[in-house]
C-alpha atoms as a PDB file:
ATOM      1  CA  UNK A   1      42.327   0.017 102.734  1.00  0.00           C
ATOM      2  CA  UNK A   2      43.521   2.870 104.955  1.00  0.00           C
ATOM      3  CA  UNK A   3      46.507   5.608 103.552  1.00  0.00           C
ATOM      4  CA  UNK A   4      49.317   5.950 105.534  1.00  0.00           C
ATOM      5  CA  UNK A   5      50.726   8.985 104.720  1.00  0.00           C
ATOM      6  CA  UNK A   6      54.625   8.743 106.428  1.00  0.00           C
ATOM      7  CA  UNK A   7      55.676  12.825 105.649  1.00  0.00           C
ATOM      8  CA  UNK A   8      54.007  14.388 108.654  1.00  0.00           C
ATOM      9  CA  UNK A   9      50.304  12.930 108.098  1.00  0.00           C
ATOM     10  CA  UNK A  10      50.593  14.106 104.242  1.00  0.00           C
ATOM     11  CA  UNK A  11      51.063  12.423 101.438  1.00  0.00           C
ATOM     12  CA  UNK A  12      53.927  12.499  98.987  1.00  0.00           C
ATOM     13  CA  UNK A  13      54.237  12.473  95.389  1.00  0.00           C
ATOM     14  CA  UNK A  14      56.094   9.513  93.847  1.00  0.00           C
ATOM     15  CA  UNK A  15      57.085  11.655  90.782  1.00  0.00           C
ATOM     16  CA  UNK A  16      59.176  14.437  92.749  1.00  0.00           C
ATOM     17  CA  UNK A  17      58.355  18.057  94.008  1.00  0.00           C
ATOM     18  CA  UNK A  18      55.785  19.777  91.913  1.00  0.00           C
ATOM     19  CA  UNK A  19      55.809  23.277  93.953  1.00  0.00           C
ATOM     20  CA  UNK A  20      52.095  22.830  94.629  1.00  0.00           C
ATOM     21  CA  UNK A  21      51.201  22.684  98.198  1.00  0.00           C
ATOM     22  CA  UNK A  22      47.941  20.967 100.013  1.00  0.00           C
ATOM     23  CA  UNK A  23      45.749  19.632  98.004  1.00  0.00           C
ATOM     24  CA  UNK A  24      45.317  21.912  95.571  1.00  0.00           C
ATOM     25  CA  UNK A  25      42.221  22.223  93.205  1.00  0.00           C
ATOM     26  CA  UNK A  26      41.622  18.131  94.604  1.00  0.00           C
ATOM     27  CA  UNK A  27      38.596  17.733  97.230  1.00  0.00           C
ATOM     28  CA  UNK A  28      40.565  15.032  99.344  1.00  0.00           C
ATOM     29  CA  UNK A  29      43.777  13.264  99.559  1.00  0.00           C
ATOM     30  CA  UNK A  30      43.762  10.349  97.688  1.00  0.00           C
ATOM     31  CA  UNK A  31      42.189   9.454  94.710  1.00  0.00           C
ATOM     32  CA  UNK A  32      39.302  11.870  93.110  1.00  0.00           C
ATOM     33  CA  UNK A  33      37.661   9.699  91.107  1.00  0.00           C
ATOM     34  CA  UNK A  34      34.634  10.999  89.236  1.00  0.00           C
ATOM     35  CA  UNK A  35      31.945   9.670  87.131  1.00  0.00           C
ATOM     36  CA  UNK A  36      31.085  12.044  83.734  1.00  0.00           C
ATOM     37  CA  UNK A  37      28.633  10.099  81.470  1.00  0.00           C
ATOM     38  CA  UNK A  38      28.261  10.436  77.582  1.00  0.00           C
ATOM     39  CA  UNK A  39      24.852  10.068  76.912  1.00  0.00           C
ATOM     40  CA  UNK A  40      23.798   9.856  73.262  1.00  0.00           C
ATOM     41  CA  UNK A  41      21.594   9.199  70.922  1.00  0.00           C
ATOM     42  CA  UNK A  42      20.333   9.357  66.970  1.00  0.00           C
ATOM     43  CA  UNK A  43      17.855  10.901  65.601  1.00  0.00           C
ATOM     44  CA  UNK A  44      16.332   8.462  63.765  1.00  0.00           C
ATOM     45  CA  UNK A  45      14.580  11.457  61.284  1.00  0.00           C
ATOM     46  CA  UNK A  46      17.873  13.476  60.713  1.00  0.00           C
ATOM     47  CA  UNK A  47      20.419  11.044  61.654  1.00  0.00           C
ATOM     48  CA  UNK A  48      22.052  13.469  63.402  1.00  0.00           C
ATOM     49  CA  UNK A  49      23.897  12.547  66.962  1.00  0.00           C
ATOM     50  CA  UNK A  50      22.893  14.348  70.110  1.00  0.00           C
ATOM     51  CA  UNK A  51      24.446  14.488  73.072  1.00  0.00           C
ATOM     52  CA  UNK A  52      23.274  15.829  76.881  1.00  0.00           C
ATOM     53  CA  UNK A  53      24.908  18.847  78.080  1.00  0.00           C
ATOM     54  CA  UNK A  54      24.204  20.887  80.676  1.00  0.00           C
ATOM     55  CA  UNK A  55      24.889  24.686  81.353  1.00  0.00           C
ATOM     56  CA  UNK A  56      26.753  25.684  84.353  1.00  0.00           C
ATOM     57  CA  UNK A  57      25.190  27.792  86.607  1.00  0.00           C
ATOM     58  CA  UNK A  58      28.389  28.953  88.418  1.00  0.00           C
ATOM     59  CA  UNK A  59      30.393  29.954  84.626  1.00  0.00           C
ATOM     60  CA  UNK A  60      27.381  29.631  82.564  1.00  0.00           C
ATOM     61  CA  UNK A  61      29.374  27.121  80.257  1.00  0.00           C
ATOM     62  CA  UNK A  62      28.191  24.148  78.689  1.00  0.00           C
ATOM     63  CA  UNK A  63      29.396  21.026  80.492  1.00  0.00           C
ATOM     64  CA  UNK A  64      29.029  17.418  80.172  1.00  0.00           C
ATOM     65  CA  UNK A  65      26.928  16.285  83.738  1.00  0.00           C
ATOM     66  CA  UNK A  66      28.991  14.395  86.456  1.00  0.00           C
ATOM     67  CA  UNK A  67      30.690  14.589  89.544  1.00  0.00           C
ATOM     68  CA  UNK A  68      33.186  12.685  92.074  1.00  0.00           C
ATOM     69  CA  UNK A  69      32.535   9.679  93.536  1.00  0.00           C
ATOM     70  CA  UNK A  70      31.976   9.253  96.972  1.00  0.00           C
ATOM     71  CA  UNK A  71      34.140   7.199  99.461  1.00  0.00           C
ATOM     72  CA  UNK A  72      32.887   3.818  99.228  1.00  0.00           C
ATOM     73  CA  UNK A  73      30.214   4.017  96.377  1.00  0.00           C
ATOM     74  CA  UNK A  74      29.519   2.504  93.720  1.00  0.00           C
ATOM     75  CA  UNK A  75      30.701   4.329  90.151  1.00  0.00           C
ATOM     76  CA  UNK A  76      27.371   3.164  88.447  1.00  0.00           C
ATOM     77  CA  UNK A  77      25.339   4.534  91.687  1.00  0.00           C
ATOM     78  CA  UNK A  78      27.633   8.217  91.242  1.00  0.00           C
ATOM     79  CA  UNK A  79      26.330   8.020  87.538  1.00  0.00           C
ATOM     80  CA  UNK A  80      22.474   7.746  88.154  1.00  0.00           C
ATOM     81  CA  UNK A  81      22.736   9.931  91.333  1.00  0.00           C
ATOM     82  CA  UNK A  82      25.286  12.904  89.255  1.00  0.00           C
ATOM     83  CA  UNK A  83      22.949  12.216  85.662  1.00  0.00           C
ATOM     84  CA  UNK A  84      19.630  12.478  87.688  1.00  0.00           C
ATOM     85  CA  UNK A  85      20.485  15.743  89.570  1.00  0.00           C
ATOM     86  CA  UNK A  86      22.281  17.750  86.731  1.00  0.00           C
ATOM     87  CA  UNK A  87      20.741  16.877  83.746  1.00  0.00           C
ATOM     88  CA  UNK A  88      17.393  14.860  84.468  1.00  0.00           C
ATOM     89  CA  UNK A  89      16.053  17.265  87.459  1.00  0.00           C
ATOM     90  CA  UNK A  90      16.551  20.153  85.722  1.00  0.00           C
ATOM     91  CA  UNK A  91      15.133  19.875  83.092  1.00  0.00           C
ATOM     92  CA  UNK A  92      11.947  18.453  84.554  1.00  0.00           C
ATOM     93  CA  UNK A  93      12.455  15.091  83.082  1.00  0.00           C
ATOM     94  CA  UNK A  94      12.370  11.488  84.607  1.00  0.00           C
ATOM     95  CA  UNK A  95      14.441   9.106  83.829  1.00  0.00           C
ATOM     96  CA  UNK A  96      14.685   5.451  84.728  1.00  0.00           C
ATOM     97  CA  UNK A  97      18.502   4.745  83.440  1.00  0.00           C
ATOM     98  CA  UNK A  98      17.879   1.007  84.498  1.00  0.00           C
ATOM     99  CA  UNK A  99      14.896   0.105  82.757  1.00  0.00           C
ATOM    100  CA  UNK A 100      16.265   1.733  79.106  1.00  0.00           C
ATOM    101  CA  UNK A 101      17.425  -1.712  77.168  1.00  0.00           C
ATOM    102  CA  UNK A 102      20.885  -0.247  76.135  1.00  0.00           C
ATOM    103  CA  UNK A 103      21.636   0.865  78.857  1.00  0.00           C
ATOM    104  CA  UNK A 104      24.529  -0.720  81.427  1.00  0.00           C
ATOM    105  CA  UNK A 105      23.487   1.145  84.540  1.00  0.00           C
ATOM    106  CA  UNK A 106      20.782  -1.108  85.697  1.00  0.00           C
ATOM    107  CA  UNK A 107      23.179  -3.180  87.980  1.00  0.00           C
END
């Protein structure tokens, strides 16, 4: 489906002037969808929950790995593609998201 965007080529926002103009902090008009995965798991000596974080390298702050999905893909594709290159790659680890058996990102 195609926007039509009626206000000079832009779009407009149902809910009223905001005082914002472009864009703003948004990458495209549109929706700016993005995929963030919580990946967990338990220790099964401690008990203890774990989650993946990465660190930033841009503000060096701790930040759960993701990004926006592209224009026409998949949301499970933007998971494997954003998990693999922030948090897998870096750390020097492979994963195989679709073969783990609890995991919904094989299809």
């Amino acid at each position: 489906t195609k926007m039509r965007f009626p206000n000079r080529g832009l779009p407009r926002n149902p809910m009223g002037r905001t005082g914002m103009s472009g864009r703003g902090l948004l990458g495209k008009w549109g929706p700016n969808q993005a995929a963030d995965p919580i990946v967990t798991c338990r220790s099964p000596v401690t008990k203890l929950l774990h989650m993946v974080a990465i660190r930033r390298s841009d503000t060096h702050t701790w930040a759960i790995p993701g990004g926006m999905v592209d224009d026409g893909e998949r949301v499970t594709k933007t998971l494997k593609r954003e998990f693999g290159e922030e948090a897998a790659e870096k750390s020097g680890v492979h994963i195989n998201l679709a073969a783990h058996p609890h995991s919904s990102l094989g299809s």
